[in-house]
PDB file of N, CA and C in Angstrom:
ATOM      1  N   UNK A   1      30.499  -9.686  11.364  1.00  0.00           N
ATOM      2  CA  UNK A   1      30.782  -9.692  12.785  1.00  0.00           C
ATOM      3  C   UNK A   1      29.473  -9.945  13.531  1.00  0.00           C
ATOM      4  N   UNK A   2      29.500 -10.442  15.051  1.00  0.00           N
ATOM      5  CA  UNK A   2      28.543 -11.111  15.306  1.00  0.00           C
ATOM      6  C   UNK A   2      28.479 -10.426  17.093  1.00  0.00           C
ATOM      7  N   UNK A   3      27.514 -10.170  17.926  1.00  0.00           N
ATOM      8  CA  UNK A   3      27.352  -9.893  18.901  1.00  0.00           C
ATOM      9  C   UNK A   3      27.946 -11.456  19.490  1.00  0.00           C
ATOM     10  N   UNK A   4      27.360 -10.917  20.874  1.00  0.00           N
ATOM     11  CA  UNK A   4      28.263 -12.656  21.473  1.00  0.00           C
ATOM     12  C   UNK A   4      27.071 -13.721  21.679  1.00  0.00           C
ATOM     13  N   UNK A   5      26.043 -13.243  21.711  1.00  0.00           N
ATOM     14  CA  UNK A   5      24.765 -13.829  21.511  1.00  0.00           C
ATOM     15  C   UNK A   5      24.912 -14.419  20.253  1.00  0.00           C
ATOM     16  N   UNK A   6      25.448 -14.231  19.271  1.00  0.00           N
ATOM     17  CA  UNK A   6      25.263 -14.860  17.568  1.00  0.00           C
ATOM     18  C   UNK A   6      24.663 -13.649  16.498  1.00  0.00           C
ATOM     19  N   UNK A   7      23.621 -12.241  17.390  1.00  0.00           N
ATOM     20  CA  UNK A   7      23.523 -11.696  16.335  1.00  0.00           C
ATOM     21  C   UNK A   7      23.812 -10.831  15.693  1.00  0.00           C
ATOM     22  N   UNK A   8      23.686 -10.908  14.411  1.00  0.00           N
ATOM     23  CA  UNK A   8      24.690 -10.046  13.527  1.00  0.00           C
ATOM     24  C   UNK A   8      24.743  -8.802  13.947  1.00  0.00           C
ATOM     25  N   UNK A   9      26.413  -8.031  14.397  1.00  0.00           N
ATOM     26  CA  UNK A   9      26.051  -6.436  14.595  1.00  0.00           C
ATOM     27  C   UNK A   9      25.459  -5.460  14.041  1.00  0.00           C
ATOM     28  N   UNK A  10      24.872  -4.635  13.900  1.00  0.00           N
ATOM     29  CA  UNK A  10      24.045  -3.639  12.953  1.00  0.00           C
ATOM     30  C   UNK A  10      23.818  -2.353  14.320  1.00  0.00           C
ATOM     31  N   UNK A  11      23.951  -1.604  13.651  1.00  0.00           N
ATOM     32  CA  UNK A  11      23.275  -0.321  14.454  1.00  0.00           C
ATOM     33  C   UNK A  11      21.740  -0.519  14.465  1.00  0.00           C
ATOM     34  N   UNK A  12      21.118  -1.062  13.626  1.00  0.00           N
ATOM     35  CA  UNK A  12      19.757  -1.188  13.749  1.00  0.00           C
ATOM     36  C   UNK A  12      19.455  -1.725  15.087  1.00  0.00           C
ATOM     37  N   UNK A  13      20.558  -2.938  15.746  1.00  0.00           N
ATOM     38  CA  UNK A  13      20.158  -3.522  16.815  1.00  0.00           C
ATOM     39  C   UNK A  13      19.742  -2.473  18.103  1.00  0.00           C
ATOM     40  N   UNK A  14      19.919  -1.497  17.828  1.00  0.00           N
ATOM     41  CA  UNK A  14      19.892  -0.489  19.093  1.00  0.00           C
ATOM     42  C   UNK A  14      18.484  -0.345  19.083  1.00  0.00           C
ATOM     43  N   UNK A  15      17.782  -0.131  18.019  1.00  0.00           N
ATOM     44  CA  UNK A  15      16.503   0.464  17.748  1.00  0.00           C
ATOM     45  C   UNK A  15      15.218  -1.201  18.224  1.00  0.00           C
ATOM     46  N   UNK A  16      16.243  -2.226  18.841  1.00  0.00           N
ATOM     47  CA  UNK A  16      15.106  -3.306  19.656  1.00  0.00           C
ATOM     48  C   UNK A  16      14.373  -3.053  20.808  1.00  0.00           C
ATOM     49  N   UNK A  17      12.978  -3.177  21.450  1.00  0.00           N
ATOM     50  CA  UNK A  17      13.373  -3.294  22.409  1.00  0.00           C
ATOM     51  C   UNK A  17      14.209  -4.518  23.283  1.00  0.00           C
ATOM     52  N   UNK A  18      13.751  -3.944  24.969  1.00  0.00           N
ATOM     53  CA  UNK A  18      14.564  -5.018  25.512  1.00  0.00           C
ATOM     54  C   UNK A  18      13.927  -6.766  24.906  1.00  0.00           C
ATOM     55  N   UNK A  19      12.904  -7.025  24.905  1.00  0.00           N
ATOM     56  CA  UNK A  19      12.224  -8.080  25.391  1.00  0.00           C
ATOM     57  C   UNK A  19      12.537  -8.824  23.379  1.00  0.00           C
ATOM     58  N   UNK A  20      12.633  -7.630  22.588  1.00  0.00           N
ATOM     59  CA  UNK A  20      12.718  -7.849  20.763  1.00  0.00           C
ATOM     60  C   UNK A  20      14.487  -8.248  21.081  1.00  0.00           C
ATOM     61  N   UNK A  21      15.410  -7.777  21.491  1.00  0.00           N
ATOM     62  CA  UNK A  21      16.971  -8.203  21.596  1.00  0.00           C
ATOM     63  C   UNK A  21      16.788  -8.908  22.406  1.00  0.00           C
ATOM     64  N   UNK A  22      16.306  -9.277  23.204  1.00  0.00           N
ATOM     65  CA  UNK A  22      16.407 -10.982  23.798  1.00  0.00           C
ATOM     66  C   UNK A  22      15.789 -11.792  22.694  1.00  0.00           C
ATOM     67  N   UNK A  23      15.009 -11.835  21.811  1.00  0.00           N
ATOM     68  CA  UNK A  23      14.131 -12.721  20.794  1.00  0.00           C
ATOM     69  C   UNK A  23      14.993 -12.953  19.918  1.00  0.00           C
ATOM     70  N   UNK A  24      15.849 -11.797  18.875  1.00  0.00           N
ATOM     71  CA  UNK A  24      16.913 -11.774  17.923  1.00  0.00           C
ATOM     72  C   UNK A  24      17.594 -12.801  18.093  1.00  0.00           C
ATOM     73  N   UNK A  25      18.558 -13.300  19.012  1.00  0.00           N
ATOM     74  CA  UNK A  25      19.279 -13.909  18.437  1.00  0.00           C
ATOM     75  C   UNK A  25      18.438 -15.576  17.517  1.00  0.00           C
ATOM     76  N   UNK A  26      17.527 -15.658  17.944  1.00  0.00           N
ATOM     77  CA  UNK A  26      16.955 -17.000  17.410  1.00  0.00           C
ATOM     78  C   UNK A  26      17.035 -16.926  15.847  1.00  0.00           C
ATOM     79  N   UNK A  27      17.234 -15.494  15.239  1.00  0.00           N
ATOM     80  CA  UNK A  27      17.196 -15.578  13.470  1.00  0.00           C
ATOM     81  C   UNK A  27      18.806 -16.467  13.134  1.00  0.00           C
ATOM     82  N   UNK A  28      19.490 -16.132  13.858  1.00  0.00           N
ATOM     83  CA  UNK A  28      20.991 -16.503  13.368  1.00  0.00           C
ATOM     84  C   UNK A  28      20.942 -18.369  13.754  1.00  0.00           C
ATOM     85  N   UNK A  29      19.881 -18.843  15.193  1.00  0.00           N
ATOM     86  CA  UNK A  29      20.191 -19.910  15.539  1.00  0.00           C
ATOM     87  C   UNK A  29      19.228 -20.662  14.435  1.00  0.00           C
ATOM     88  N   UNK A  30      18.138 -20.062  14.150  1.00  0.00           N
ATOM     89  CA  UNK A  30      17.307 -21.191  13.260  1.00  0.00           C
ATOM     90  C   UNK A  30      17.812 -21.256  11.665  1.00  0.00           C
ATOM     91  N   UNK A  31      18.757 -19.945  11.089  1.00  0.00           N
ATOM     92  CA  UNK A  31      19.585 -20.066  10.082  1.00  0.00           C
ATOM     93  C   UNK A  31      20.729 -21.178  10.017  1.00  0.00           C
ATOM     94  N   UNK A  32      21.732 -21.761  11.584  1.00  0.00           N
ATOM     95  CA  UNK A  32      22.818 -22.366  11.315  1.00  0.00           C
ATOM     96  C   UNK A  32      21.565 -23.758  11.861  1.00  0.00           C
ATOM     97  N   UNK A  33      20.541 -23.708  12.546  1.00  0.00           N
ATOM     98  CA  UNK A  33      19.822 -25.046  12.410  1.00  0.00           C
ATOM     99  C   UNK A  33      19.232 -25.547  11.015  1.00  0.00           C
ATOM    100  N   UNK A  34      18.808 -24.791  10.179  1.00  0.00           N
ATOM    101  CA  UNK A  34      18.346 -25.225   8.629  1.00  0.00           C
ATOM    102  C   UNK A  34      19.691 -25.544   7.562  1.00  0.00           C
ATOM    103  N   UNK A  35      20.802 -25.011   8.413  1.00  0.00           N
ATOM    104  CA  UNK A  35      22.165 -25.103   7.241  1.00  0.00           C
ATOM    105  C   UNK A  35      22.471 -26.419   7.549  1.00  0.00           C
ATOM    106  N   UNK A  36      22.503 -26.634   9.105  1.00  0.00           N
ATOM    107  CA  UNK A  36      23.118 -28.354   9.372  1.00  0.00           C
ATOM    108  C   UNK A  36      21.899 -29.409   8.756  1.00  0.00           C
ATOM    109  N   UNK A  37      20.707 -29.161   8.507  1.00  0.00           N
ATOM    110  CA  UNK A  37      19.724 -29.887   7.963  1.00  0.00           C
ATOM    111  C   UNK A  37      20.141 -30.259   6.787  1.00  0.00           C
ATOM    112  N   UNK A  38      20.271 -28.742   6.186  1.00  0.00           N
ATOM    113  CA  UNK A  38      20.295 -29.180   4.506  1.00  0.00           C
ATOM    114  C   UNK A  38      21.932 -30.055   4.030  1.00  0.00           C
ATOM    115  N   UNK A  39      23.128 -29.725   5.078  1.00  0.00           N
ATOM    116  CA  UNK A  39      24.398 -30.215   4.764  1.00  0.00           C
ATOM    117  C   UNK A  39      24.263 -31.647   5.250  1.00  0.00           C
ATOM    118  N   UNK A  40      23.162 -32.183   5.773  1.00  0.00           N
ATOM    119  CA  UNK A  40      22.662 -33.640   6.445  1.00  0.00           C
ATOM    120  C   UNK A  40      21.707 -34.350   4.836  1.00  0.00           C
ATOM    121  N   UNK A  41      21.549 -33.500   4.267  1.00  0.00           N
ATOM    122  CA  UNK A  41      21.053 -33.784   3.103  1.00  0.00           C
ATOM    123  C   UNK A  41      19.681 -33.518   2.981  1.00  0.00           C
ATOM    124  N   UNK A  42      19.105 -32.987   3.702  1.00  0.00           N
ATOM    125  CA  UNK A  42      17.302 -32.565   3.705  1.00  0.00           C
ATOM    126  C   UNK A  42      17.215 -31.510   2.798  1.00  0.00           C
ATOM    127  N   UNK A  43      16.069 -31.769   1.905  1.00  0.00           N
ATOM    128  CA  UNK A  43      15.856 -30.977   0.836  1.00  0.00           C
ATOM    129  C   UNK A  43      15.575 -29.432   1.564  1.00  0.00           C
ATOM    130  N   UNK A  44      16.188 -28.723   0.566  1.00  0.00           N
ATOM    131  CA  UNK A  44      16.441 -27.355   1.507  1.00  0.00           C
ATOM    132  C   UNK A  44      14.941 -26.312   1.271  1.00  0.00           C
ATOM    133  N   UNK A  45      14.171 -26.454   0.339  1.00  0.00           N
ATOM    134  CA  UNK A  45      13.127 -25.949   0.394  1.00  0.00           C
ATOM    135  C   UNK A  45      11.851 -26.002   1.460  1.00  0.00           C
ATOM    136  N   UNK A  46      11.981 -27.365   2.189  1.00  0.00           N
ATOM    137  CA  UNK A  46      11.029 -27.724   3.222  1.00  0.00           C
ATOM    138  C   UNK A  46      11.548 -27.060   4.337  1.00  0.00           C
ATOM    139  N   UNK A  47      12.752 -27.133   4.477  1.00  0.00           N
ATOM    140  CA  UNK A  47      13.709 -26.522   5.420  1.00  0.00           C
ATOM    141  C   UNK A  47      13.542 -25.270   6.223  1.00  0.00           C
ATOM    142  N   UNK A  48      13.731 -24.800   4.805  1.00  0.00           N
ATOM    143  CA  UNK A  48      13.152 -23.044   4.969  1.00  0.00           C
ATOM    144  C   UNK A  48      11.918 -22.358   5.185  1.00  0.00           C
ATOM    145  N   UNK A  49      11.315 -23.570   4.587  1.00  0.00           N
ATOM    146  CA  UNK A  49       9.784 -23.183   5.014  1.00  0.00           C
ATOM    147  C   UNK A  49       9.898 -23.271   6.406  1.00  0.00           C
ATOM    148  N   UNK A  50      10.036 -24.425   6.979  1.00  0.00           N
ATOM    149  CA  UNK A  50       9.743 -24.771   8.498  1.00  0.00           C
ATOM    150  C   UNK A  50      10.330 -23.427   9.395  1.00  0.00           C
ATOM    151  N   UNK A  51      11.737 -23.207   8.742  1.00  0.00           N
ATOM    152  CA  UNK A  51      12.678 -22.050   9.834  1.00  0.00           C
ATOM    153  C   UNK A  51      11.003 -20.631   9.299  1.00  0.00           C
ATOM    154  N   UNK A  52      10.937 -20.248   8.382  1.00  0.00           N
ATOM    155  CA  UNK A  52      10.160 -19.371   8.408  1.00  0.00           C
ATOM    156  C   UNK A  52       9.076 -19.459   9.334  1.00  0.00           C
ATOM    157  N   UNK A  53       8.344 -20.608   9.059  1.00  0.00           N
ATOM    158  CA  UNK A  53       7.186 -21.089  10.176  1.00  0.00           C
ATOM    159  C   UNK A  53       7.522 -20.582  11.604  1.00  0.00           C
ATOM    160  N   UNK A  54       8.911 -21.037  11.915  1.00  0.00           N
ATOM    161  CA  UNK A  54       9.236 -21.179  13.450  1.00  0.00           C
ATOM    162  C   UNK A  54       9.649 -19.659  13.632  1.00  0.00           C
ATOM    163  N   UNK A  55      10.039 -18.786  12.679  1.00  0.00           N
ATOM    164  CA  UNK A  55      10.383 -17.486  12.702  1.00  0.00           C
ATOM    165  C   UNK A  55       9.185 -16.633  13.073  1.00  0.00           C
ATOM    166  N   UNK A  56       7.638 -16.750  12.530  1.00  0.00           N
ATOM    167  CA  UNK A  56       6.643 -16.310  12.108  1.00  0.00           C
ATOM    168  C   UNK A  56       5.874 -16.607  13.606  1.00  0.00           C
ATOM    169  N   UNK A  57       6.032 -18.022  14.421  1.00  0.00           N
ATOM    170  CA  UNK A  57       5.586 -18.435  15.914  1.00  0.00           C
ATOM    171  C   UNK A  57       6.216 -17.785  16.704  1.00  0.00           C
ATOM    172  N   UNK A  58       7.678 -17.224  16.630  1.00  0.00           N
ATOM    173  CA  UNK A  58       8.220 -16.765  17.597  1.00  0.00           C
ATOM    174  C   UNK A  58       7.818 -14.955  17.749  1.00  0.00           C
ATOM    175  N   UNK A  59       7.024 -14.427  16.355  1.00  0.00           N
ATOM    176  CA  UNK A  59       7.105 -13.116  16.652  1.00  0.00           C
ATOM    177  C   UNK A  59       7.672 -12.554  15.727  1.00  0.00           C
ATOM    178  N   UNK A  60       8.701 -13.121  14.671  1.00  0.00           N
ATOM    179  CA  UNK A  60       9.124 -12.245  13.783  1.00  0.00           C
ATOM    180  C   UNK A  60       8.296 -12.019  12.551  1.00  0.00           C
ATOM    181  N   UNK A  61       8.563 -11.094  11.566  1.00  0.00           N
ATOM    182  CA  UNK A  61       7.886 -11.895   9.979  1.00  0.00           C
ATOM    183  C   UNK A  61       8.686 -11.033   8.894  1.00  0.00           C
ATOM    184  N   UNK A  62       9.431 -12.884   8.878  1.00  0.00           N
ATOM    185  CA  UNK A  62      10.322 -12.947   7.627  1.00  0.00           C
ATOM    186  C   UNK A  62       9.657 -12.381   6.315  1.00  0.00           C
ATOM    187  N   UNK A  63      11.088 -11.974   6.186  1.00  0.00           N
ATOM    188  CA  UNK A  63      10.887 -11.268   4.152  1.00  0.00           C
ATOM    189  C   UNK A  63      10.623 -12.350   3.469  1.00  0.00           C
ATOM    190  N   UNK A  64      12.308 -13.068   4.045  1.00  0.00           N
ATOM    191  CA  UNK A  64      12.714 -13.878   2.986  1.00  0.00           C
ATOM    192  C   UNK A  64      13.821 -14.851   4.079  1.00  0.00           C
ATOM    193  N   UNK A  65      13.921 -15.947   3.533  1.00  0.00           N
ATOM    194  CA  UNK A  65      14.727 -16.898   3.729  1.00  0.00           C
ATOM    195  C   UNK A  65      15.673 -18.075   2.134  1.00  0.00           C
ATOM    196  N   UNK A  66      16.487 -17.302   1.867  1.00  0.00           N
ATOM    197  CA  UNK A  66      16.773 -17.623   0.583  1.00  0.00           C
ATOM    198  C   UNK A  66      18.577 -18.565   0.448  1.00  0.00           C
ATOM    199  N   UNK A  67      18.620 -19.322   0.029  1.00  0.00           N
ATOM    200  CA  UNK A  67      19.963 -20.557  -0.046  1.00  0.00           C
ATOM    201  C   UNK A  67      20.136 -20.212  -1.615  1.00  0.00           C
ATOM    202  N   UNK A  68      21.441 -19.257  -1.628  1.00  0.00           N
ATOM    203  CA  UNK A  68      21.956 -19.140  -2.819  1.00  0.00           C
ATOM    204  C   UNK A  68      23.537 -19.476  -3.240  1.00  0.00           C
ATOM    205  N   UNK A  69      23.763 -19.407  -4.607  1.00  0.00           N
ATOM    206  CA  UNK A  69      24.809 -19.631  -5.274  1.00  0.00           C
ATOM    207  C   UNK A  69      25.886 -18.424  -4.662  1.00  0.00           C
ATOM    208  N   UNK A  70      26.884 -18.429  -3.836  1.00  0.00           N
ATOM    209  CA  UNK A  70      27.679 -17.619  -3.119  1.00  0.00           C
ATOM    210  C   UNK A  70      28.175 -16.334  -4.101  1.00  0.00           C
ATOM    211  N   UNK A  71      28.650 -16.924  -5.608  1.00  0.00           N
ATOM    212  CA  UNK A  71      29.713 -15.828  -6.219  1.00  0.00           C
ATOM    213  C   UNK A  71      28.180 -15.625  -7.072  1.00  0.00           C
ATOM    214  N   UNK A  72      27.175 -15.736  -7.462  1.00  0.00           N
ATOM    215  CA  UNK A  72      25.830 -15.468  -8.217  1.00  0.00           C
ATOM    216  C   UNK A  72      24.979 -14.645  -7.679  1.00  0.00           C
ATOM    217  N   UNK A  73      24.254 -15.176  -6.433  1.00  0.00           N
ATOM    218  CA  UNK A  73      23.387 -15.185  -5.934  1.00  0.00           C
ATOM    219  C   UNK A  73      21.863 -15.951  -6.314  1.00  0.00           C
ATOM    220  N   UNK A  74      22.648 -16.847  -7.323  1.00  0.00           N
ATOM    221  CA  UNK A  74      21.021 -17.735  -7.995  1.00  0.00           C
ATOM    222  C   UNK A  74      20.822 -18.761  -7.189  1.00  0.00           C
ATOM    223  N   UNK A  75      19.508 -19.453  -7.177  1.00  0.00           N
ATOM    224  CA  UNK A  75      18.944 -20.323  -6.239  1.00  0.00           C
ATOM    225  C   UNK A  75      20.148 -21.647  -6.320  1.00  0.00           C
ATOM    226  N   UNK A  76      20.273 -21.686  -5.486  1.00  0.00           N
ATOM    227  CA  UNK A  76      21.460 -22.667  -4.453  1.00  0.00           C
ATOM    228  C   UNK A  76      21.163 -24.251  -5.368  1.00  0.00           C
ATOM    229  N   UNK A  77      22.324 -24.680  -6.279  1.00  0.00           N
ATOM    230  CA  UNK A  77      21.729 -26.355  -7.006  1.00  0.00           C
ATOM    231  C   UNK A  77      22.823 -27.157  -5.954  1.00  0.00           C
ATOM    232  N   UNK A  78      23.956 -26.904  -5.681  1.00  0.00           N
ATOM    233  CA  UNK A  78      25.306 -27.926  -5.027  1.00  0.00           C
ATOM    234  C   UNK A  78      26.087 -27.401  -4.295  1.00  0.00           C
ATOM    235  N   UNK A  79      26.872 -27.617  -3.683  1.00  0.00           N
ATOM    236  CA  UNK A  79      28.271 -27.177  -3.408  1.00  0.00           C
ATOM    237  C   UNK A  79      28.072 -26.172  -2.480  1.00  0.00           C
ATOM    238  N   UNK A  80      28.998 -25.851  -2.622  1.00  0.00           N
ATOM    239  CA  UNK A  80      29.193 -23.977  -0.952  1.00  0.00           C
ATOM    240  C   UNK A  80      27.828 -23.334  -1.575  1.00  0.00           C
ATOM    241  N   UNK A  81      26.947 -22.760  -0.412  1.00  0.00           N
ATOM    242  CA  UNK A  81      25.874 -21.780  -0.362  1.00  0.00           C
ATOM    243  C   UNK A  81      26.212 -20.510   0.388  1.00  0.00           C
ATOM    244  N   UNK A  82      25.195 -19.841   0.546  1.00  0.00           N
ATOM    245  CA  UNK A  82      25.190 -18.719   1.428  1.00  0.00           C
ATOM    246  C   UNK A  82      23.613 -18.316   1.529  1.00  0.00           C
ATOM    247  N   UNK A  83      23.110 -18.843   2.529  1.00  0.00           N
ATOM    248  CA  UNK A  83      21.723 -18.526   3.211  1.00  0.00           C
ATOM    249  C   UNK A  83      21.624 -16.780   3.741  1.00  0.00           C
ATOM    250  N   UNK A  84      21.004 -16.339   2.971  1.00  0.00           N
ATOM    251  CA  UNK A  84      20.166 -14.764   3.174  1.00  0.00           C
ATOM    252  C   UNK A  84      18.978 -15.118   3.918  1.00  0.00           C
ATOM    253  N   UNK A  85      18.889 -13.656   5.122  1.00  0.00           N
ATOM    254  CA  UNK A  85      17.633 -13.728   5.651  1.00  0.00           C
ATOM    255  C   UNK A  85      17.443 -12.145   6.010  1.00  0.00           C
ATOM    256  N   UNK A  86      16.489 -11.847   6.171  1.00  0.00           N
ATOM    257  CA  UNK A  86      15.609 -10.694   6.222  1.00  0.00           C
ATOM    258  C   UNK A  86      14.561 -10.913   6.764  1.00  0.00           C
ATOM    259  N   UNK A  87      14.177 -10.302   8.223  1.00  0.00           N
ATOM    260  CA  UNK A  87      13.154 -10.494   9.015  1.00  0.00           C
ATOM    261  C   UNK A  87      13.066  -9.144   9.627  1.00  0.00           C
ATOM    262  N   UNK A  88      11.289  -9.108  10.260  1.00  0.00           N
ATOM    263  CA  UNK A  88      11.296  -8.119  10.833  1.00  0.00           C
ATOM    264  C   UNK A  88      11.043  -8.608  12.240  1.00  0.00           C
ATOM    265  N   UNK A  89      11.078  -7.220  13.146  1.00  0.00           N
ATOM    266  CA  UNK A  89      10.917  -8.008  14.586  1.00  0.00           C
ATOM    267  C   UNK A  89      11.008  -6.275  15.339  1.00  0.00           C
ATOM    268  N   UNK A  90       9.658  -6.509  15.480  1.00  0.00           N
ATOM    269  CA  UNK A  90       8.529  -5.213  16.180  1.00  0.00           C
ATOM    270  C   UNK A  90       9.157  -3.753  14.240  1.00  0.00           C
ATOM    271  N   UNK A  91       9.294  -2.780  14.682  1.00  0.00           N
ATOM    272  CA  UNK A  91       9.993  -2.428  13.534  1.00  0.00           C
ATOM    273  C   UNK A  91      10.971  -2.175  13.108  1.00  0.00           C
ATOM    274  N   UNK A  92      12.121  -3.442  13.572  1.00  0.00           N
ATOM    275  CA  UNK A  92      13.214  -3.207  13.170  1.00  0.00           C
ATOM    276  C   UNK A  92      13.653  -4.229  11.979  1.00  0.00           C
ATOM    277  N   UNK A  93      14.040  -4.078  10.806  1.00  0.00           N
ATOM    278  CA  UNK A  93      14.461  -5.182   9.718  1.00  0.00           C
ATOM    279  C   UNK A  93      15.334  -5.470  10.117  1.00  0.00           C
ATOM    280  N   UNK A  94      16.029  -7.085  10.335  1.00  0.00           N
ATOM    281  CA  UNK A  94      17.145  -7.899  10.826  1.00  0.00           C
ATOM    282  C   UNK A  94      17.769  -8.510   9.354  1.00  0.00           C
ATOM    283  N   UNK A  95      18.744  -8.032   8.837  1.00  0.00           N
ATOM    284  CA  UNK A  95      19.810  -8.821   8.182  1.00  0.00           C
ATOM    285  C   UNK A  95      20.456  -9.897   8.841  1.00  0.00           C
ATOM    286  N   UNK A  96      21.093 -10.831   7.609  1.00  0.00           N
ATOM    287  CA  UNK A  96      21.857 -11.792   8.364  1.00  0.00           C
ATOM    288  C   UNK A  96      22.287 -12.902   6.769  1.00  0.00           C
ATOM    289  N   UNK A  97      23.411 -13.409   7.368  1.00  0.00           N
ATOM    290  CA  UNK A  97      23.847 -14.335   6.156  1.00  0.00           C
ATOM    291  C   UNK A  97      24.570 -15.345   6.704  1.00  0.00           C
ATOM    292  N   UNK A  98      24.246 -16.467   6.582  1.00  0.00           N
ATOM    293  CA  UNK A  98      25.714 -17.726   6.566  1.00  0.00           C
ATOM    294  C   UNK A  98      25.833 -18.487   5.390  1.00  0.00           C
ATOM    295  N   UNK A  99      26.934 -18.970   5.764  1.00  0.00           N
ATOM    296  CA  UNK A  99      27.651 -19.526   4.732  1.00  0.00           C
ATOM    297  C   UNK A  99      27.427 -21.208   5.193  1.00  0.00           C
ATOM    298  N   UNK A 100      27.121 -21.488   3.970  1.00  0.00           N
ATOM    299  CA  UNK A 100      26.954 -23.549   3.493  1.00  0.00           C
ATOM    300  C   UNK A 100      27.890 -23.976   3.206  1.00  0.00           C
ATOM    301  N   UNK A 101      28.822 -24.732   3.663  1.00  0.00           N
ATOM    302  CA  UNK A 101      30.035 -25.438   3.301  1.00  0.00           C
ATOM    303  C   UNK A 101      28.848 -26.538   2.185  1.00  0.00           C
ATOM    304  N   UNK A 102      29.774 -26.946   1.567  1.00  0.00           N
ATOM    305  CA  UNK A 102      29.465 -28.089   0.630  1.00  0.00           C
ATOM    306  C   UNK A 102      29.049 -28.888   1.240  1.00  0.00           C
ATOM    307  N   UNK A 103      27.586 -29.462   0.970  1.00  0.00           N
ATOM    308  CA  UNK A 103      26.948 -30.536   1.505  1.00  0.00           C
ATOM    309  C   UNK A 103      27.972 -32.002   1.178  1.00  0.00           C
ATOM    310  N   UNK A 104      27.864 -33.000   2.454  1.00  0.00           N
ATOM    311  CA  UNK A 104      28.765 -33.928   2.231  1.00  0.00           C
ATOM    312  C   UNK A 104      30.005 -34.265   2.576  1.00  0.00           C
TER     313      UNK A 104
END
């Protein structure tokens, strides 16, 4: 479930401040911007780097930004994904996940 902003609900979100919950939602927008990249066919490792980069300029600092095998969880080779992310932002850890339709 998703606030109406895009980000994911969590009770953690309470523990932002104001100026950190205005910043949040950008983890969910630069996650479905690296998913339409990689389903455009861009190799998904550069991808993620860049969303981390742009995560890391805006103030957050990502754990992890990871494109995996949905029913596995092993590094993402084809087909349906599911992008994991884990960021921090002041001290609150931000979860979040979408889903990769099949590139193509």
């Amino acid at each position: 479930m998703r606030e109406a902003d895009g980000l994911a609900m969590s009770s953690r979100n309470i523990r932002l401040s104001p100026a950190e919950r205005a910043l949040a939602p950008l983890l969910p927008k630069l996650m479905r911007d690296a998913l339409d990249r990689i389903a455009n066919g861009a190799p998904p490792d550069p991808v993620l780097t860049d969303a981390q980069d742009q995560l890391r300029a805006a103030g957050f600092a990502p754990d992890y930004l990871a494109l995996v095998q949905p029913e596995t969880l092993a590094p993402w080779q084809s087909g349906p994904g599911r992008l994991l992310a884990a960021a921090r932002l002041g001290d609150v850890r931000l979860l979040d996940n979408v889903a990769l339709a099949a590139p193509g």
